[in-house]
Every structure is written in structure tokens, then in C-alpha cells.
N, C-alpha and C. Protein backbone atom coordinates (compact mmCIF):
# COMPACT_ATOMS: atom_id res chain seq x y z
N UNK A 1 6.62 47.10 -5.17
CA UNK A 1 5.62 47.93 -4.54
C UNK A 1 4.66 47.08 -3.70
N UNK A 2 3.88 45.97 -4.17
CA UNK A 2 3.39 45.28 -3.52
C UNK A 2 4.11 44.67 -2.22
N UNK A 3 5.39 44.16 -2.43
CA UNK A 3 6.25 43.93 -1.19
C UNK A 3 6.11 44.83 -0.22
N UNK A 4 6.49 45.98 -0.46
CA UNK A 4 6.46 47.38 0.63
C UNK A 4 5.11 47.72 1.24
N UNK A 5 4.13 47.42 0.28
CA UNK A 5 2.94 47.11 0.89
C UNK A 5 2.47 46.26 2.12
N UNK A 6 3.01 45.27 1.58
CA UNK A 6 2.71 44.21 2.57
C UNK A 6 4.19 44.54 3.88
N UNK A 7 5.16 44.71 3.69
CA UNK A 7 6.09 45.14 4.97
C UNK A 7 5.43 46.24 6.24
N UNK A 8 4.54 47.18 4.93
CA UNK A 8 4.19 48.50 6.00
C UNK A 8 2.83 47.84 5.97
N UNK A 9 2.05 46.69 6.08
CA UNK A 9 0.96 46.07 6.84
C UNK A 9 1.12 45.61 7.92
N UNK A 10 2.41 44.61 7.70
CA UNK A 10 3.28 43.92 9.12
C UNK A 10 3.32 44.61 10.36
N UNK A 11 4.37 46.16 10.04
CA UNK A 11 5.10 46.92 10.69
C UNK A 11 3.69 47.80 11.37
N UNK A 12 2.44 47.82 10.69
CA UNK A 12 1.18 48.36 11.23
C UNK A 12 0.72 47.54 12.30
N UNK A 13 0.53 45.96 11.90
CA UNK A 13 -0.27 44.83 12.63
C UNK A 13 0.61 44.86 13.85
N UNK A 14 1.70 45.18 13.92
CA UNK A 14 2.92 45.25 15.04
C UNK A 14 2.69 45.74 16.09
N UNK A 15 2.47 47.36 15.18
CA UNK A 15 2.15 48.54 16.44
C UNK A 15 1.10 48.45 16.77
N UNK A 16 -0.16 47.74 16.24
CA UNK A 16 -1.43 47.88 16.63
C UNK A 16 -1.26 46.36 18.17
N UNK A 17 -0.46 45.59 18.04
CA UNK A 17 -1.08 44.00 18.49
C UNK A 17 -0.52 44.04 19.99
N UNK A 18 -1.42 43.28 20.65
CA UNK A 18 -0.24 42.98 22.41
C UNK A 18 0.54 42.73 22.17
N UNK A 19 0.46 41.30 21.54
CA UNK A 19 1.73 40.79 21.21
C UNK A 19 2.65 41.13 19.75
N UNK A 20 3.27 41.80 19.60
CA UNK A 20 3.85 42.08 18.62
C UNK A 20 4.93 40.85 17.95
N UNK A 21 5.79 40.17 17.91
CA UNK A 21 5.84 39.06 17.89
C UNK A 21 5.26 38.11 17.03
N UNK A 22 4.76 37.82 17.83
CA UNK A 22 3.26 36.55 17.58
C UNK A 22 2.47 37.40 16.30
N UNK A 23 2.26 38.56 16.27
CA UNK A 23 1.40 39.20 15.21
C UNK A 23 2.39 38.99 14.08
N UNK A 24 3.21 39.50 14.14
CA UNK A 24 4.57 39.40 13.25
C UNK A 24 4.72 38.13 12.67
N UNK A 25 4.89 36.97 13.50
CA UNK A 25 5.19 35.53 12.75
C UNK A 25 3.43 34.94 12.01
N UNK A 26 2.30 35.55 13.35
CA UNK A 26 0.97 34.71 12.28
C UNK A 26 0.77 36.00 10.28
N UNK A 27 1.50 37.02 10.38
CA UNK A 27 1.44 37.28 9.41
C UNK A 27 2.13 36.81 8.55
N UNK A 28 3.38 36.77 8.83
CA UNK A 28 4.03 36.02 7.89
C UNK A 28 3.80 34.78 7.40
N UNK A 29 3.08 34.17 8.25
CA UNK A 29 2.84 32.43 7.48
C UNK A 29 1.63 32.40 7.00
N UNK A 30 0.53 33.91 7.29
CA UNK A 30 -0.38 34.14 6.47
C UNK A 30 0.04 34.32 5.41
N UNK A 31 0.65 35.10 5.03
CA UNK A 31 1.70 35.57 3.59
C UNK A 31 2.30 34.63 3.24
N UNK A 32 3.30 33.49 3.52
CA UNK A 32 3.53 32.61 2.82
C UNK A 32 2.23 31.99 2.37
N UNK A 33 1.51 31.29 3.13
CA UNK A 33 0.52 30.62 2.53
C UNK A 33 0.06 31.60 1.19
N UNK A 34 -0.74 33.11 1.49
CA UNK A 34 -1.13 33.43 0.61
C UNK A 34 0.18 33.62 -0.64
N UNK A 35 0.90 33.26 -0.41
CA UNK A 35 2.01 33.66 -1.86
C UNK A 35 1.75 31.93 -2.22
N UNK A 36 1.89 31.10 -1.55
CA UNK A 36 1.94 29.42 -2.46
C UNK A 36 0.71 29.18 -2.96
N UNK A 37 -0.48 29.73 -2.49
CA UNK A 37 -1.83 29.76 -2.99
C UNK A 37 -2.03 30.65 -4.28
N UNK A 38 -1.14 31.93 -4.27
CA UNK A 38 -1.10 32.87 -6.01
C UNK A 38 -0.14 32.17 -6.36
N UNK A 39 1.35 31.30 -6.69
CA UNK A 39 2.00 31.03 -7.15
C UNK A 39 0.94 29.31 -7.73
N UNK A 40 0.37 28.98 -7.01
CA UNK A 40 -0.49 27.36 -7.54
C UNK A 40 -1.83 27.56 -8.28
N UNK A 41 -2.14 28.76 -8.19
CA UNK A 41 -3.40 29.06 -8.86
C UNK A 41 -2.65 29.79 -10.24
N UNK A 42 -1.52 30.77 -10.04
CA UNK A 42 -1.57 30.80 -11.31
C UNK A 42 -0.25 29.91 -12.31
N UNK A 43 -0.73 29.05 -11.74
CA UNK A 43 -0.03 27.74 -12.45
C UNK A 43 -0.79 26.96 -12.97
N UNK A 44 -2.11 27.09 -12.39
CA UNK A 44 -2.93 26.15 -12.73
C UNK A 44 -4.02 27.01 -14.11
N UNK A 45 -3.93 28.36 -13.71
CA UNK A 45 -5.05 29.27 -14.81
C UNK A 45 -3.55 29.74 -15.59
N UNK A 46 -2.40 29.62 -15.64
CA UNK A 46 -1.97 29.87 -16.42
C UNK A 46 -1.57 28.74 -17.71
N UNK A 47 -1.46 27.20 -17.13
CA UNK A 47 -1.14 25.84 -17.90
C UNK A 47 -2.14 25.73 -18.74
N UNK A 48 -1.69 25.51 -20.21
CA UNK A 48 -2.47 25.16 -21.16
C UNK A 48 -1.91 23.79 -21.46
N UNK A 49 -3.11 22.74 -21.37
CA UNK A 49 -2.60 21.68 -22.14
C UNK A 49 -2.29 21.73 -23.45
N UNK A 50 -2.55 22.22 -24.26
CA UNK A 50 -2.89 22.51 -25.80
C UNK A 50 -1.34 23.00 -26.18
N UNK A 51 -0.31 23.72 -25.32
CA UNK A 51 0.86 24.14 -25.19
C UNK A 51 1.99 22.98 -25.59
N UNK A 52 2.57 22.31 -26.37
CA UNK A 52 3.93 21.68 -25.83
C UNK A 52 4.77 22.09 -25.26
N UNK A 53 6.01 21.28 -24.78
CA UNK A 53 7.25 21.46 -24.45
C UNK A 53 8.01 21.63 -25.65
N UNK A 54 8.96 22.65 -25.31
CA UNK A 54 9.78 23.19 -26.54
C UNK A 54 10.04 22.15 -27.38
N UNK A 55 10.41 21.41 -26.72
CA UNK A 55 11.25 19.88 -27.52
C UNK A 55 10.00 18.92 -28.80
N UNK A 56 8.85 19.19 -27.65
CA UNK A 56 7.65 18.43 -28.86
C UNK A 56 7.31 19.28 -30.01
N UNK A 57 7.24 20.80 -29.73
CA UNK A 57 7.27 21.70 -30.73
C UNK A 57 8.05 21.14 -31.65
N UNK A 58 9.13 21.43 -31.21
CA UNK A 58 10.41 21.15 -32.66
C UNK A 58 10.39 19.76 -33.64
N UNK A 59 9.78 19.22 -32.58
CA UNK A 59 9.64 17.87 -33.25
C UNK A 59 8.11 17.77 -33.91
N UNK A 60 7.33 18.64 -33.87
CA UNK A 60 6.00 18.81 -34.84
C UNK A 60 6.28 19.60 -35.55
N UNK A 61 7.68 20.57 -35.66
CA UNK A 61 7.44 21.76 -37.02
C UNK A 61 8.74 20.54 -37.81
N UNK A 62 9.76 19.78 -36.79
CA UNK A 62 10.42 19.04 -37.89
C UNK A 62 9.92 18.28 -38.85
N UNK A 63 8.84 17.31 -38.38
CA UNK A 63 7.71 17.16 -38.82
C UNK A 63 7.12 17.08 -39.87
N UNK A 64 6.57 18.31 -39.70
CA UNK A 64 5.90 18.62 -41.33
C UNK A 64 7.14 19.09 -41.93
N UNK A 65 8.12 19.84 -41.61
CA UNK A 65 9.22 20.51 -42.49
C UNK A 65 9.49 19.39 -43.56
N UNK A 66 9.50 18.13 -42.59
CA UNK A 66 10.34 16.65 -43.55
C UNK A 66 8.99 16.28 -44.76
N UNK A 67 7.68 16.53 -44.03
CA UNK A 67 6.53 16.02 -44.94
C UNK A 67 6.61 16.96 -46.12
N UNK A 68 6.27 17.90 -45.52
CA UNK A 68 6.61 19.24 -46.86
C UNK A 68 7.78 19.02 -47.87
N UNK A 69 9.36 18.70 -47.21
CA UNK A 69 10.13 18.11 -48.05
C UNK A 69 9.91 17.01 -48.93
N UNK A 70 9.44 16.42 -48.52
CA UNK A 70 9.41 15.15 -49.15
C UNK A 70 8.24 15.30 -50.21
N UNK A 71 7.30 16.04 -49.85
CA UNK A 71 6.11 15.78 -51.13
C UNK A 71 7.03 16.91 -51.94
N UNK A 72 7.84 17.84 -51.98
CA UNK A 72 8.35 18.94 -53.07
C UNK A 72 9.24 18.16 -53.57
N UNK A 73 9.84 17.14 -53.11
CA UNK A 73 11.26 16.79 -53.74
C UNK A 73 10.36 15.17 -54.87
N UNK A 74 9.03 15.00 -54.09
CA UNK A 74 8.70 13.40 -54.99
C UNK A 74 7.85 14.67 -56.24
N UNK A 75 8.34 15.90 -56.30
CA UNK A 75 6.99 16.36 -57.39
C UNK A 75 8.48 17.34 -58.41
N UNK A 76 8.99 17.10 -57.59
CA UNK A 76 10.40 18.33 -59.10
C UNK A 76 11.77 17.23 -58.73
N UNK A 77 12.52 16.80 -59.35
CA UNK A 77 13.45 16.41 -59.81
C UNK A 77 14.94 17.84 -59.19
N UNK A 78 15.45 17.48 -58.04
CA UNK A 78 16.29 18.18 -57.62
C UNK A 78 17.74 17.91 -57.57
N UNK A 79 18.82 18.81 -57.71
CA UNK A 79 20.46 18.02 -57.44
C UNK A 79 20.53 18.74 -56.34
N UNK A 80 20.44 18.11 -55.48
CA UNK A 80 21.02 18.17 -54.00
C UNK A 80 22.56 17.48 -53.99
N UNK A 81 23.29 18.26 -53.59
CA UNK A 81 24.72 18.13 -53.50
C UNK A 81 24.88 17.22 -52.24
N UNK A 82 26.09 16.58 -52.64
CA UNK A 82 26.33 15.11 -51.61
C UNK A 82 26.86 15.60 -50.22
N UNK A 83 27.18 16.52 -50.26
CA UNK A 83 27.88 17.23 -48.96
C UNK A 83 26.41 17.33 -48.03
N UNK A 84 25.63 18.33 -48.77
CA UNK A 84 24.12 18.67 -48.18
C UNK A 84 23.33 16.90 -47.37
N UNK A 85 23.52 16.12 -48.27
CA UNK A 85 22.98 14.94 -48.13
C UNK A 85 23.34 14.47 -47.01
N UNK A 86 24.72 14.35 -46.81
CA UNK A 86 25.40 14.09 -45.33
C UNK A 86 25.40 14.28 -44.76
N UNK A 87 25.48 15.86 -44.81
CA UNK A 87 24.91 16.79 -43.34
C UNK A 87 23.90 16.34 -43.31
N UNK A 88 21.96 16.28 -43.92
CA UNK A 88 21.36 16.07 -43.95
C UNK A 88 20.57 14.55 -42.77
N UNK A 89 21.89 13.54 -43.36
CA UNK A 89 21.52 12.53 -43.16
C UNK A 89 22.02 12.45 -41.55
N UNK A 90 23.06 12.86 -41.32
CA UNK A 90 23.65 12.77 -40.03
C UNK A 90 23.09 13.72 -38.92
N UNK A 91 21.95 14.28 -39.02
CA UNK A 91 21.35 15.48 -38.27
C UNK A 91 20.26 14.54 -38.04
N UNK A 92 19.63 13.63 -39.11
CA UNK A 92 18.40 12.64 -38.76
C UNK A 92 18.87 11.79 -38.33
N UNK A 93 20.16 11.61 -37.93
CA UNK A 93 20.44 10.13 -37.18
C UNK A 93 20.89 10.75 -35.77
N UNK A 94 21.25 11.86 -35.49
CA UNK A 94 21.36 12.14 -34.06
C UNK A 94 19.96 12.52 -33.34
N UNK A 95 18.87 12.99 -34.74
CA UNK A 95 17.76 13.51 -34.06
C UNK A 95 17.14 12.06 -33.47
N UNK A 96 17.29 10.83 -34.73
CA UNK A 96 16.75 9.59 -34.05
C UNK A 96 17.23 9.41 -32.89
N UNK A 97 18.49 9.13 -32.66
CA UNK A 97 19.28 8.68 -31.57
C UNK A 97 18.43 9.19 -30.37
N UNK A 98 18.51 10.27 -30.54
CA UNK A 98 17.93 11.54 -29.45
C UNK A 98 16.71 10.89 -29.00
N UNK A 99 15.47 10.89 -29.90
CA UNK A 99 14.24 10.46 -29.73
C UNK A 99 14.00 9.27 -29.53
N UNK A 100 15.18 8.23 -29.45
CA UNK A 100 14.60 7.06 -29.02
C UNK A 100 15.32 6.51 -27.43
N UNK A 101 15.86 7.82 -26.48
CA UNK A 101 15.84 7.37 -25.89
C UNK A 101 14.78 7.42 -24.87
């Protein structure tokens, strides 16, 4: 809707201008500009620093998931099956791998 808006502004500035043309192209690069000026402003009022990237997320809820593990498993006596362990262990060695490059 807004598009059609702005087409039947054009198609107005057209019929109104001497030069029709020339009215035609200074609107349009009015309109680009004004579209890179709403596309950079709301980039800028929309960016939260406070936000991570998906990837740092995962790696702050893995995180505590492992801290949380680790203080439940040093406070109860658990049998974790050796299969679990492996999987376990081989998921923290690709996550290292991952993170140290």
C-alpha cells in the first residue's frame, strides 16, 4: 500500500511538472535516498547491543547448562551410562574444535 502510494505521487508529480522526466528521475532518487535513510535508521533504533548472535547465545545457555551439570552431578552420585558419556564427550570436542577457531 505504501508502494502504490508513493507510484500514484510519481504519476501525480508527472502530470503536474514541465518536465516530466526529470520530475520522474529527481523523485525517484528522492525515494531511494529516503528508503536507505528508513532502512539505516531502523537499523540503528532497532540494534540492541545487549542482543547476541545466535551462536554466543548458545554458547551462554551451553554454559550454564554444563555449570548447572556439573554442580548436580558433584552433589548426587549418578550412573551415567558409557554410551551417554561418549556421545557426551564427543559433542564437547567438536563444540571445542568449533570455538577455537
Amino acid at each position: 500500500s505504501r508502494q502504490k502510494q508513493k507510484e500514484l505521487q510519481v504519476k501525480q508529480m508527472g502530470v503536474f511538472a514541465k518536465n516530466s522526466d526529470q520530475s520522474l528521475k529527481q523523485h525517484q532518487s528522492i525515494e531511494s535516498l529516503q528508503s536507505t535513510v528508513d532502512k539505516e535508521k531502523a537499523c540503528i533504533d532497532g540494534h540492541d547491543d545487549d542482543v547476541p548472535e545466535p551462536e554466543v547465545a548458545l554458547v551462554q545457555i551451553a554454559t550454564h547448562a554444563l555449570d548447572a551439570l556439573a554442580k548436580s552431578l558433584s552433589k548426587r552420585k549418578v550412573s551415567i551410562p558409557m554410551e551417554d558419556r561418549a556421545s557426551f564427550a564427543k559433542a564437547m570436542k567438536k563444540a571445542m574444535d568449533a570455538l577455537a577457531k
